[in-house]
PDB file of N, CA and C in Angstrom:
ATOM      1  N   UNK A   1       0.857  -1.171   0.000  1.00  0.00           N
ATOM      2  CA  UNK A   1       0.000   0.000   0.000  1.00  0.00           C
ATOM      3  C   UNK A   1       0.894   1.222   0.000  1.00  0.00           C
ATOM      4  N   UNK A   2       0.222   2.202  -0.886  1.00  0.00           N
ATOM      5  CA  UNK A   2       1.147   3.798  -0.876  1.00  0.00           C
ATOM      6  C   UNK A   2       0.438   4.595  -0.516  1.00  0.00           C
ATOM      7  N   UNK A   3       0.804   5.761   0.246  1.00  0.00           N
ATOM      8  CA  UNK A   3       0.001   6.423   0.696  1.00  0.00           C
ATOM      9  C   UNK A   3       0.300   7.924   0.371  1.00  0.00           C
ATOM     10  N   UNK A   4      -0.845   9.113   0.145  1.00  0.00           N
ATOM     11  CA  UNK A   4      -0.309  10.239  -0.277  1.00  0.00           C
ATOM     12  C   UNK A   4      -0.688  11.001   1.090  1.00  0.00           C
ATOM     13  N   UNK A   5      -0.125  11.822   1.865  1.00  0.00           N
ATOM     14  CA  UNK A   5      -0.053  12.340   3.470  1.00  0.00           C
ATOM     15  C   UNK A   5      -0.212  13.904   3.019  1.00  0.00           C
ATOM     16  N   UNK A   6      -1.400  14.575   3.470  1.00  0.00           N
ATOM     17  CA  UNK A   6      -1.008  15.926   3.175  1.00  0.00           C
ATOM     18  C   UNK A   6      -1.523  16.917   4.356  1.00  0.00           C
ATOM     19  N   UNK A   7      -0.806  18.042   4.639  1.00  0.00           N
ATOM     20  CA  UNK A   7      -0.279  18.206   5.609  1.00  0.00           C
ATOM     21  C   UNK A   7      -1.157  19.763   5.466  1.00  0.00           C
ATOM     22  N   UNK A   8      -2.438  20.800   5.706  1.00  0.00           N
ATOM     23  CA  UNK A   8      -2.402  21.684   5.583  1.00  0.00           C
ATOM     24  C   UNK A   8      -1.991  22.831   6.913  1.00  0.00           C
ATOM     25  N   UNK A   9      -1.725  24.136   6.879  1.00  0.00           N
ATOM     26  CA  UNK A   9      -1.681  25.229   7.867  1.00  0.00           C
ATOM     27  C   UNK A   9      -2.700  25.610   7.867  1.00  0.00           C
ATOM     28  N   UNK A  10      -2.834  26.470   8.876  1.00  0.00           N
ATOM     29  CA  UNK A  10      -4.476  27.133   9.046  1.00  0.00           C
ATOM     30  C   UNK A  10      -4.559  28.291   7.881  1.00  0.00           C
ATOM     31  N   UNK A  11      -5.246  28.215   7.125  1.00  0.00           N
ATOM     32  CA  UNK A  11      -5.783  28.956   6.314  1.00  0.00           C
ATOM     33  C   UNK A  11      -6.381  30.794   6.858  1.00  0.00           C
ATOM     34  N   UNK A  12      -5.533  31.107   5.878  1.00  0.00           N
ATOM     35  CA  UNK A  12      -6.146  32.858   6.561  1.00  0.00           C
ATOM     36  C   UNK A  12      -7.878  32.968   6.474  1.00  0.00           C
ATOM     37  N   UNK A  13      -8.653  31.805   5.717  1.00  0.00           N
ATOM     38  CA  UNK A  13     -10.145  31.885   5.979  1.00  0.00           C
ATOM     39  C   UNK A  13     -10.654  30.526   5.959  1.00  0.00           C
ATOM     40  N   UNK A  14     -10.677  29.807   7.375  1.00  0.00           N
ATOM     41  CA  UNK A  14     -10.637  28.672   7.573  1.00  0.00           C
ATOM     42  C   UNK A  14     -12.212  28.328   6.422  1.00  0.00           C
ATOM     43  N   UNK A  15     -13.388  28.914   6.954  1.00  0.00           N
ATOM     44  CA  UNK A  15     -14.227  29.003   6.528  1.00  0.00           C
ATOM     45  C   UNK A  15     -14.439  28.389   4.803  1.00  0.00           C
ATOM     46  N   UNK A  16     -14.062  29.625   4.274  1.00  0.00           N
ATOM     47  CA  UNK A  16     -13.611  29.634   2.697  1.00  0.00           C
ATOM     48  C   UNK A  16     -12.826  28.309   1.948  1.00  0.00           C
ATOM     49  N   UNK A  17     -11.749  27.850   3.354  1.00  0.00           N
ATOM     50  CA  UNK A  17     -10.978  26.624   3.325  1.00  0.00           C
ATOM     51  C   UNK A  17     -11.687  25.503   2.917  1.00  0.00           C
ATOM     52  N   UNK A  18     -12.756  25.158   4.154  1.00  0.00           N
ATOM     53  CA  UNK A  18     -13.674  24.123   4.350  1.00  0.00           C
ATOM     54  C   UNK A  18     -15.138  24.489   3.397  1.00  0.00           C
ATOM     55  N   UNK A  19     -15.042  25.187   2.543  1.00  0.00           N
ATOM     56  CA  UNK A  19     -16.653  25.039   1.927  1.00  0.00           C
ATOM     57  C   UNK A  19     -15.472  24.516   0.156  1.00  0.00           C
ATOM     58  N   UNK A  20     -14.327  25.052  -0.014  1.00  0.00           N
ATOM     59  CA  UNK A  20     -13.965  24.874  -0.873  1.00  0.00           C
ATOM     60  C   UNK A  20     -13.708  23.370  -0.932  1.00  0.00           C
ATOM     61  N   UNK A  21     -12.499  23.202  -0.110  1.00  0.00           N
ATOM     62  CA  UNK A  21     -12.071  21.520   0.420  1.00  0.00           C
ATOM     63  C   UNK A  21     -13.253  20.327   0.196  1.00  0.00           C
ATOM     64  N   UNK A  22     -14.661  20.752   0.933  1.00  0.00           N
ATOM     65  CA  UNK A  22     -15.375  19.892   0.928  1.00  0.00           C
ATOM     66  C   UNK A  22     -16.582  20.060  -0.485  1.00  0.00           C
ATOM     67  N   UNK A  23     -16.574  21.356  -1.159  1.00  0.00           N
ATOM     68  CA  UNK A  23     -17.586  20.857  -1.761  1.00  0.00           C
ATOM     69  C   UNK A  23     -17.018  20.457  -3.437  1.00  0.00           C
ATOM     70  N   UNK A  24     -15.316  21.228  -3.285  1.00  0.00           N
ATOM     71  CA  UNK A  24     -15.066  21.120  -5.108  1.00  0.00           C
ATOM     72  C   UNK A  24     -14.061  20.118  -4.760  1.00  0.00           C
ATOM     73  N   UNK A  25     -12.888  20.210  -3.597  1.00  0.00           N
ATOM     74  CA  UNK A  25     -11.644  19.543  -4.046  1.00  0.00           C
ATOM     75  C   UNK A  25     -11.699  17.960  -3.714  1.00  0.00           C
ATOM     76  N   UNK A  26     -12.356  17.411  -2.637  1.00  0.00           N
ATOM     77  CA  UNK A  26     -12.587  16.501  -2.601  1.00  0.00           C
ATOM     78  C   UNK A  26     -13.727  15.552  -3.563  1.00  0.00           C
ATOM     79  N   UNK A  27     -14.232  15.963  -3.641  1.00  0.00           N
ATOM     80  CA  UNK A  27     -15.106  15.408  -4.616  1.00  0.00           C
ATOM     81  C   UNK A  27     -14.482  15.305  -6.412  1.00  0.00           C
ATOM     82  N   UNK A  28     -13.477  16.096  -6.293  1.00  0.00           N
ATOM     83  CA  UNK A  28     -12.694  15.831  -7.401  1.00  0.00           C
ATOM     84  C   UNK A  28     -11.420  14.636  -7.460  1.00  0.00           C
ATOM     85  N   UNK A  29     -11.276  14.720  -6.206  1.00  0.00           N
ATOM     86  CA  UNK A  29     -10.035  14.168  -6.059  1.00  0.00           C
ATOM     87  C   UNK A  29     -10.238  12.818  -5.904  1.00  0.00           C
ATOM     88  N   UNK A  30     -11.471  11.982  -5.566  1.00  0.00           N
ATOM     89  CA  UNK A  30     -12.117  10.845  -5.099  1.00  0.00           C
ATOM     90  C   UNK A  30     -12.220  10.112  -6.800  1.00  0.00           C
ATOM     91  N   UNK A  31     -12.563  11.112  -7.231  1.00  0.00           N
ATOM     92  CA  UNK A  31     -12.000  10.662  -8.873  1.00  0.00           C
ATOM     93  C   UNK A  31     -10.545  10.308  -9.309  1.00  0.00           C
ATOM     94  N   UNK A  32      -9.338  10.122  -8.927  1.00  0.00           N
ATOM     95  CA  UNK A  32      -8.732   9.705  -9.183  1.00  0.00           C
ATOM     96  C   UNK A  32      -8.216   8.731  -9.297  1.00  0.00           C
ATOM     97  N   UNK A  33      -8.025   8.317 -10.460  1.00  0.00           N
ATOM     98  CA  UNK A  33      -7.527   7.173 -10.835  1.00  0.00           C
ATOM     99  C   UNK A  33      -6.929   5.649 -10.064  1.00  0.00           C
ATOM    100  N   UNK A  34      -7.246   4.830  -9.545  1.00  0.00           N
ATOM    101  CA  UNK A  34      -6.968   3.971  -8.638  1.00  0.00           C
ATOM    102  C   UNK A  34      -6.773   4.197  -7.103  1.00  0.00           C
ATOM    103  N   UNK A  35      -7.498   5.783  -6.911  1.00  0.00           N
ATOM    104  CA  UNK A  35      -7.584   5.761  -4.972  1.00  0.00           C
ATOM    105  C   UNK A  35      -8.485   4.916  -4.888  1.00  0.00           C
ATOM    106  N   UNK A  36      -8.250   4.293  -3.543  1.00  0.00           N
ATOM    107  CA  UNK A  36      -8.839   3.072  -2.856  1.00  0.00           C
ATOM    108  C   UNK A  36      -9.292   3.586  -1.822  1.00  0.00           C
ATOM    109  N   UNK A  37      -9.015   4.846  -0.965  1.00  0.00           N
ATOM    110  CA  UNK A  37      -9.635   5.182   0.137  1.00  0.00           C
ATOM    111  C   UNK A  37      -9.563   6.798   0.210  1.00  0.00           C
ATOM    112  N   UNK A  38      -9.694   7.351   1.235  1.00  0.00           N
ATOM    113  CA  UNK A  38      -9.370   9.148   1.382  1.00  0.00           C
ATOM    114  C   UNK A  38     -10.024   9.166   2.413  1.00  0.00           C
ATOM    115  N   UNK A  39      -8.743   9.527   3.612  1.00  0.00           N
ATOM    116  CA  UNK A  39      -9.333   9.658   4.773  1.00  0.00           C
ATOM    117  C   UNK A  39      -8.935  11.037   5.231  1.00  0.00           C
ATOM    118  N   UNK A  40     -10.278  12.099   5.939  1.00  0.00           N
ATOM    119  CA  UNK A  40      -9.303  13.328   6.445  1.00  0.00           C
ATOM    120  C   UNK A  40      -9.609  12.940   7.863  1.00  0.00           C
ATOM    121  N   UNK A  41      -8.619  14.789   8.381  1.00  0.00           N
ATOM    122  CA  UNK A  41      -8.707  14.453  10.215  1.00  0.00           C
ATOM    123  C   UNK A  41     -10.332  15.571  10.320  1.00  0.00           C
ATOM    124  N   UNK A  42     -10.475  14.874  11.628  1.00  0.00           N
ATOM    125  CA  UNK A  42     -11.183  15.626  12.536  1.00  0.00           C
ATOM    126  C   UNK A  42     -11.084  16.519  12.995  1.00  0.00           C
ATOM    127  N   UNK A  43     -11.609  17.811  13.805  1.00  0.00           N
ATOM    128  CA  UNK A  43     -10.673  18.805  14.398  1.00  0.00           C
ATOM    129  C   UNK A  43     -11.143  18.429  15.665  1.00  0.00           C
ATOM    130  N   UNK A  44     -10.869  18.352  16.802  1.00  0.00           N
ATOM    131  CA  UNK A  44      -9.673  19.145  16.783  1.00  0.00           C
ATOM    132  C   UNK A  44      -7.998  18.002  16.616  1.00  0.00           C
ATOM    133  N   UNK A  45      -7.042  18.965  15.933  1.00  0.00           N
ATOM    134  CA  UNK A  45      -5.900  17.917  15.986  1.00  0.00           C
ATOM    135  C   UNK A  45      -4.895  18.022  17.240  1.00  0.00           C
ATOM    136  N   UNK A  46      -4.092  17.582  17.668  1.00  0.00           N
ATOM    137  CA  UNK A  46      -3.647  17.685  18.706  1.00  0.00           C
ATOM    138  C   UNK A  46      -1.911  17.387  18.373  1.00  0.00           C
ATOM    139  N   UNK A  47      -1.431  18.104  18.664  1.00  0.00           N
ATOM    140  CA  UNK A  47       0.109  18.262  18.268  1.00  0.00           C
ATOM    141  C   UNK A  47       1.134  17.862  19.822  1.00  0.00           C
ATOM    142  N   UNK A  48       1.497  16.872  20.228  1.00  0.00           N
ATOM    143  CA  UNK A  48       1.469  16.366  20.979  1.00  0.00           C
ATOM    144  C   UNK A  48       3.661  16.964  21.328  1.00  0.00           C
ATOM    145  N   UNK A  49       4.142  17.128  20.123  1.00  0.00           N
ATOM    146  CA  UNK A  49       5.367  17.983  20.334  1.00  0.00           C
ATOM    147  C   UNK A  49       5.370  19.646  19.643  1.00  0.00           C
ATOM    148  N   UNK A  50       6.389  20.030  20.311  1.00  0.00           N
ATOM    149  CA  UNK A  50       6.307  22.056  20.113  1.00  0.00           C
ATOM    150  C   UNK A  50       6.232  22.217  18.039  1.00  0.00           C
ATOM    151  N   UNK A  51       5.694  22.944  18.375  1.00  0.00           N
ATOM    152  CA  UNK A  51       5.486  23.105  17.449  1.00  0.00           C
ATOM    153  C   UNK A  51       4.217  23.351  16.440  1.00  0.00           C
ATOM    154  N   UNK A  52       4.060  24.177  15.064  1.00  0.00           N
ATOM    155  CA  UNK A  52       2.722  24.326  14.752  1.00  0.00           C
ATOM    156  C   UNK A  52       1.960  23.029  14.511  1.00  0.00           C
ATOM    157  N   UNK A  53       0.513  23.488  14.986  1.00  0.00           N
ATOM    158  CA  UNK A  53      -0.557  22.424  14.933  1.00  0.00           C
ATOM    159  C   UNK A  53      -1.160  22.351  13.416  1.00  0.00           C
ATOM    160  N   UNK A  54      -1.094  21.593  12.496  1.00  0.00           N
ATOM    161  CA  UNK A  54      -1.897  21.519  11.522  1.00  0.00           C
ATOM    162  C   UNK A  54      -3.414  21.878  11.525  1.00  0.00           C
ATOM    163  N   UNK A  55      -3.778  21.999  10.724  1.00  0.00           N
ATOM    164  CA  UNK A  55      -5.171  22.642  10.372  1.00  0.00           C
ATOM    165  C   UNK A  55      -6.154  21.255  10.324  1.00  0.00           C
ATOM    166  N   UNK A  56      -5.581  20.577   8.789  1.00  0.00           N
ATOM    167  CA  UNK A  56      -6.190  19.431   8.221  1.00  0.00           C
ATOM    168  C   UNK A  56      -5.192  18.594   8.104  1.00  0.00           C
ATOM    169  N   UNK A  57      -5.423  16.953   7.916  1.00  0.00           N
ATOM    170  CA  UNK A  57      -4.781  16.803   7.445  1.00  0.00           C
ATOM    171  C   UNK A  57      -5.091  15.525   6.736  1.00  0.00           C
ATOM    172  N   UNK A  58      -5.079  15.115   5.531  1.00  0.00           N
ATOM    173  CA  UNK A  58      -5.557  14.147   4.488  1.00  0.00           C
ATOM    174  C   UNK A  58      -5.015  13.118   3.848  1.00  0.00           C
ATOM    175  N   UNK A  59      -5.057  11.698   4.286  1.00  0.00           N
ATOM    176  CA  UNK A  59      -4.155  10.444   3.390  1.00  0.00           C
ATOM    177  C   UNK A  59      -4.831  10.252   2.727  1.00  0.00           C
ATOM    178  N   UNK A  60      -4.707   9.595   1.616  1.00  0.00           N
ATOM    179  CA  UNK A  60      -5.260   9.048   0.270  1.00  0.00           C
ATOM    180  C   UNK A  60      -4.468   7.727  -0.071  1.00  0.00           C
ATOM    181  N   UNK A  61      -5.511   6.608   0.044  1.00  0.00           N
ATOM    182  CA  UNK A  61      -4.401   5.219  -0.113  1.00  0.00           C
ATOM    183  C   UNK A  61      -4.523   4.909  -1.639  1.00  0.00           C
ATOM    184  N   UNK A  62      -3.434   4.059  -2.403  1.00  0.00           N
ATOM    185  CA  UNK A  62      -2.983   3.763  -3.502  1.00  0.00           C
ATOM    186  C   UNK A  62      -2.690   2.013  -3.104  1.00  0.00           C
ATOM    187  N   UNK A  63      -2.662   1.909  -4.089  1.00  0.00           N
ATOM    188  CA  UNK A  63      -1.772   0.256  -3.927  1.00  0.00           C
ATOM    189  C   UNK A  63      -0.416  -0.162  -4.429  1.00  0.00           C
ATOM    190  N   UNK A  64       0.352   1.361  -4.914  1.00  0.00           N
ATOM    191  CA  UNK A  64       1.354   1.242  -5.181  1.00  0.00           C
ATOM    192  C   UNK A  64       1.768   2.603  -5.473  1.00  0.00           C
ATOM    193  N   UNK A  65       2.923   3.006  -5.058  1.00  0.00           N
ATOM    194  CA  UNK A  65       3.723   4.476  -5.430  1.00  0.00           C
ATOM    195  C   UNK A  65       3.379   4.882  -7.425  1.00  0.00           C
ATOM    196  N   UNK A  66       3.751   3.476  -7.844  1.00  0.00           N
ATOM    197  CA  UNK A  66       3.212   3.871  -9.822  1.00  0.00           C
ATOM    198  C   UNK A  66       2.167   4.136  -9.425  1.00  0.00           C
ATOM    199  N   UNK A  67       0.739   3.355  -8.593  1.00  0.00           N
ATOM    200  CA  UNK A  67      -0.442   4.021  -8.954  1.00  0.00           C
ATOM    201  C   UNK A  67      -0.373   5.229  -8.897  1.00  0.00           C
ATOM    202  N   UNK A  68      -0.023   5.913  -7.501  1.00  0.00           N
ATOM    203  CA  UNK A  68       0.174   7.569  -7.308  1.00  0.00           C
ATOM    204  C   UNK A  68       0.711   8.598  -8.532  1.00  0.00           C
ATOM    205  N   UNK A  69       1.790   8.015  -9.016  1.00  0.00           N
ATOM    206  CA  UNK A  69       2.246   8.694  -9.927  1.00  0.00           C
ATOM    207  C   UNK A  69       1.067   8.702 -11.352  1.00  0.00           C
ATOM    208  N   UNK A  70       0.921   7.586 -11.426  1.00  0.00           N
ATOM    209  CA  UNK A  70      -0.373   7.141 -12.564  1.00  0.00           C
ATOM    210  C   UNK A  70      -1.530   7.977 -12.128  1.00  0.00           C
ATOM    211  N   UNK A  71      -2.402   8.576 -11.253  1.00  0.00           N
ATOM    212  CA  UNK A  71      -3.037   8.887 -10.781  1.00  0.00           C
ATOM    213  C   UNK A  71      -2.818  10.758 -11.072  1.00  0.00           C
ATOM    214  N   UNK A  72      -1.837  11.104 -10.681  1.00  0.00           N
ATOM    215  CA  UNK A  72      -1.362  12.428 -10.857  1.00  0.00           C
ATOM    216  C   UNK A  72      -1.424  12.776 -11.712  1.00  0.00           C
ATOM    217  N   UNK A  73      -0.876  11.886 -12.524  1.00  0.00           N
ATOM    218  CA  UNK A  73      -0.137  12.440 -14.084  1.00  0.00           C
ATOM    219  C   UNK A  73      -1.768  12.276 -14.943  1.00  0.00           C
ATOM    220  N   UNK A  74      -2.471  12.165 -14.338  1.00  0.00           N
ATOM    221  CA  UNK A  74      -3.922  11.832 -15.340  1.00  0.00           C
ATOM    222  C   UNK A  74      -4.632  13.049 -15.454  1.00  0.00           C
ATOM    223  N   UNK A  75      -5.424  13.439 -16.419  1.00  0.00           N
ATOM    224  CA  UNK A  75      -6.314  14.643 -16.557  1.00  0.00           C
ATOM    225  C   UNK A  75      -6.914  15.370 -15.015  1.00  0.00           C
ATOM    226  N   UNK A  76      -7.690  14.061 -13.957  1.00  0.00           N
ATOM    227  CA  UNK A  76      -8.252  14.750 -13.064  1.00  0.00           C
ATOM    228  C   UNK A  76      -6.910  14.728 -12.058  1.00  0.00           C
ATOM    229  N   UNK A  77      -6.073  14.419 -12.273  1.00  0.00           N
ATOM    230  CA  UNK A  77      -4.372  14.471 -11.191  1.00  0.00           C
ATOM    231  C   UNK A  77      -4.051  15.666 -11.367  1.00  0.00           C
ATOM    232  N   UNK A  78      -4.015  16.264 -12.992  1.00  0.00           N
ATOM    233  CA  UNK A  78      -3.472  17.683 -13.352  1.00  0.00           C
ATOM    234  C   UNK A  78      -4.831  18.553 -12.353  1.00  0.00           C
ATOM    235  N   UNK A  79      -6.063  18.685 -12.745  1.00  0.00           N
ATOM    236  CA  UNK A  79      -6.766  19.419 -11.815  1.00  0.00           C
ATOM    237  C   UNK A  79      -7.078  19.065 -10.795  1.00  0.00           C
ATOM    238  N   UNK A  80      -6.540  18.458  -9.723  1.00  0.00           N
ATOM    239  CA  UNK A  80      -6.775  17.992  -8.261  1.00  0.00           C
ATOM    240  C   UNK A  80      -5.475  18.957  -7.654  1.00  0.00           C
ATOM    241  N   UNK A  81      -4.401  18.885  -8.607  1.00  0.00           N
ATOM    242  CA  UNK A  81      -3.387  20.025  -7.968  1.00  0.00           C
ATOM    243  C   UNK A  81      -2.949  21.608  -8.681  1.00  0.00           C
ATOM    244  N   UNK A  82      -4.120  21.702  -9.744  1.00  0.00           N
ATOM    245  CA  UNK A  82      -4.460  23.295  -9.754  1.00  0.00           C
ATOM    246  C   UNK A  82      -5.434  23.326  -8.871  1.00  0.00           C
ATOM    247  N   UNK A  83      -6.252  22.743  -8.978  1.00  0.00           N
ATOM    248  CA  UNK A  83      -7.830  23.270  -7.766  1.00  0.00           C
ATOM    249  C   UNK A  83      -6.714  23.514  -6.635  1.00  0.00           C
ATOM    250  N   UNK A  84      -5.997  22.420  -6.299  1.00  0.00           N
ATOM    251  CA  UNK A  84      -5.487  22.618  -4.902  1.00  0.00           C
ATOM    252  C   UNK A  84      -4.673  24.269  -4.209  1.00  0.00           C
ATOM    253  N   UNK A  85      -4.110  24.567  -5.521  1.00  0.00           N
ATOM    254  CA  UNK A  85      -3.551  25.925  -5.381  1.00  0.00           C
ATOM    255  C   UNK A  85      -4.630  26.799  -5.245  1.00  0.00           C
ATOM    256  N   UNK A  86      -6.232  27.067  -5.810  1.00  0.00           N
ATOM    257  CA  UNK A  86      -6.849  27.816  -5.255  1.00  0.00           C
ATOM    258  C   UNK A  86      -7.554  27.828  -3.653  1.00  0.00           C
ATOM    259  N   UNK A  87      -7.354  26.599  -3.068  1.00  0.00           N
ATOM    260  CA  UNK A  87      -7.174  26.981  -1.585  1.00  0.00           C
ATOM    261  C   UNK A  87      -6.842  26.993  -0.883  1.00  0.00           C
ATOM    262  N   UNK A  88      -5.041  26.184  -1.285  1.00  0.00           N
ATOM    263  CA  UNK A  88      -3.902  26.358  -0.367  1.00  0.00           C
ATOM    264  C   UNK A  88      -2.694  26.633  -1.246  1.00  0.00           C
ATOM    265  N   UNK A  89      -3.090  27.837  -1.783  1.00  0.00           N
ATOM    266  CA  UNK A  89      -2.174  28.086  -3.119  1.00  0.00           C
ATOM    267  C   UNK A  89      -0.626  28.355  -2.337  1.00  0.00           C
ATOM    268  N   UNK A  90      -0.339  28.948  -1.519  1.00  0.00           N
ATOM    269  CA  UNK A  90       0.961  29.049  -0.834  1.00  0.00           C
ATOM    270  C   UNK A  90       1.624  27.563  -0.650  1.00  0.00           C
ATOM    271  N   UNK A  91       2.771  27.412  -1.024  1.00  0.00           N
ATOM    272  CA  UNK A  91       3.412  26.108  -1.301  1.00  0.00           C
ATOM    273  C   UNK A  91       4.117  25.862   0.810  1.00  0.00           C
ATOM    274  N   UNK A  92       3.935  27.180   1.071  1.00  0.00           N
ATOM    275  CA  UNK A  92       4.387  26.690   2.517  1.00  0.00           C
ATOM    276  C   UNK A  92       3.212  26.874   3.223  1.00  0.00           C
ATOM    277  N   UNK A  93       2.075  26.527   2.888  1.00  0.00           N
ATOM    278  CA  UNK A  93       0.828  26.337   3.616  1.00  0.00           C
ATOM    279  C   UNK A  93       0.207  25.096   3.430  1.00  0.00           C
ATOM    280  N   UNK A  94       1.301  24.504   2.974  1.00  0.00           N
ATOM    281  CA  UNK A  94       0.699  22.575   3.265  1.00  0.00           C
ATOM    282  C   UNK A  94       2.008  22.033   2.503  1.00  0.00           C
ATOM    283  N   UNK A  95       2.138  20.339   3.048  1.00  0.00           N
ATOM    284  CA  UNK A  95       3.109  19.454   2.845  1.00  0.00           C
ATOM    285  C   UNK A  95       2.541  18.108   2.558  1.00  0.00           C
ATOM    286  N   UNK A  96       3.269  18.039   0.836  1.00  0.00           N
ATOM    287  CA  UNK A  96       2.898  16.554   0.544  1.00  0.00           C
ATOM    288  C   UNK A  96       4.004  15.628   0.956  1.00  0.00           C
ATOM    289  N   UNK A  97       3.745  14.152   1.221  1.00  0.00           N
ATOM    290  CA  UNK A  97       4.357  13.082   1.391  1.00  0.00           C
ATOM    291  C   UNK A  97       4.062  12.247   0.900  1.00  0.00           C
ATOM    292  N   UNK A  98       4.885  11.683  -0.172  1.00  0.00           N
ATOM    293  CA  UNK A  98       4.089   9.759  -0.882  1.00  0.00           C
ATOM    294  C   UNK A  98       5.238   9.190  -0.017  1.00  0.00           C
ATOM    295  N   UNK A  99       4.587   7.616   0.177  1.00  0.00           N
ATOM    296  CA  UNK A  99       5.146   6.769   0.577  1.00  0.00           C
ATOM    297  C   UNK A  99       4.553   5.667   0.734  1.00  0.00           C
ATOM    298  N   UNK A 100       5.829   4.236   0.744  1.00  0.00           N
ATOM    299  CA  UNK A 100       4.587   3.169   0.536  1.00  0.00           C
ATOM    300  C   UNK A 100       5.078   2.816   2.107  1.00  0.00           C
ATOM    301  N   UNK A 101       3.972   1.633   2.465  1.00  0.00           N
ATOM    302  CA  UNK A 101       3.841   1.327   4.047  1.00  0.00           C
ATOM    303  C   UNK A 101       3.968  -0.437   4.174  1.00  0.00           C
ATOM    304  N   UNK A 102       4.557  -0.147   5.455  1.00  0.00           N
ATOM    305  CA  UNK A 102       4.701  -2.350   5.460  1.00  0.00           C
ATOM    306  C   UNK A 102       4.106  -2.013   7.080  1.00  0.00           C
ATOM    307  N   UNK A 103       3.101  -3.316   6.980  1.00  0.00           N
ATOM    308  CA  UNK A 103       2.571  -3.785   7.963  1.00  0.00           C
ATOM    309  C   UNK A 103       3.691  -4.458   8.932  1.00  0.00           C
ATOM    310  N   UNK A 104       3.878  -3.907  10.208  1.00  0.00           N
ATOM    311  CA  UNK A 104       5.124  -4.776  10.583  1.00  0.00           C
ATOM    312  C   UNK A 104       4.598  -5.730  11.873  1.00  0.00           C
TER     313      UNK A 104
END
């Protein structure tokens, strides 16, 4: 399993954040090409060492790092990460991570 980890900051209009997030970007993004799941957080999050507390934060499972890449590189991959710039268009207002995972 691969997983895509994304990491947002609090948004200067949380509001604006969450009507966008939930009514265009997710619903776009659930379209992509071989996701198998999409899980976000709850609020409140809890940051348990110093440091800033994330806002949101969103995995998306794959069944393989190619799917991810396969997935991206596809028509709704190209607009899942322009949409994404219209509501966390600042590149230091969220952090992606792929990676694949072993059950240990």
């Amino acid at each position: 399993m691969a997983k895509m980890l994304v990491i947002y900051k609090t948004p200067a209009d949380p509001a604006a954040f969450e009507r966008h997030y939930h009514d265009i970007h997710v619903p776009l993004a659930k379209q992509l090409p071989g996701l198998q799941r999409y899980e976000i957080s709850r609020s409140p999050i809890m940051n348990v060492l110093p440091g800033e507390t994330p806002y949101r934060v969103a995995i998306l499972y794959f069944d393989s790092m190619e799917a991810i890449r396969t997935a991206f590189a596809s028509e709704i991959g190209r607009a899942c990460a322009e949409d994404r710039r219209k509501f966390a268009g600042d590149e230091d207002l969220v952090t992606m991570l792929l990676f694949d995972t072993e059950i240990l």
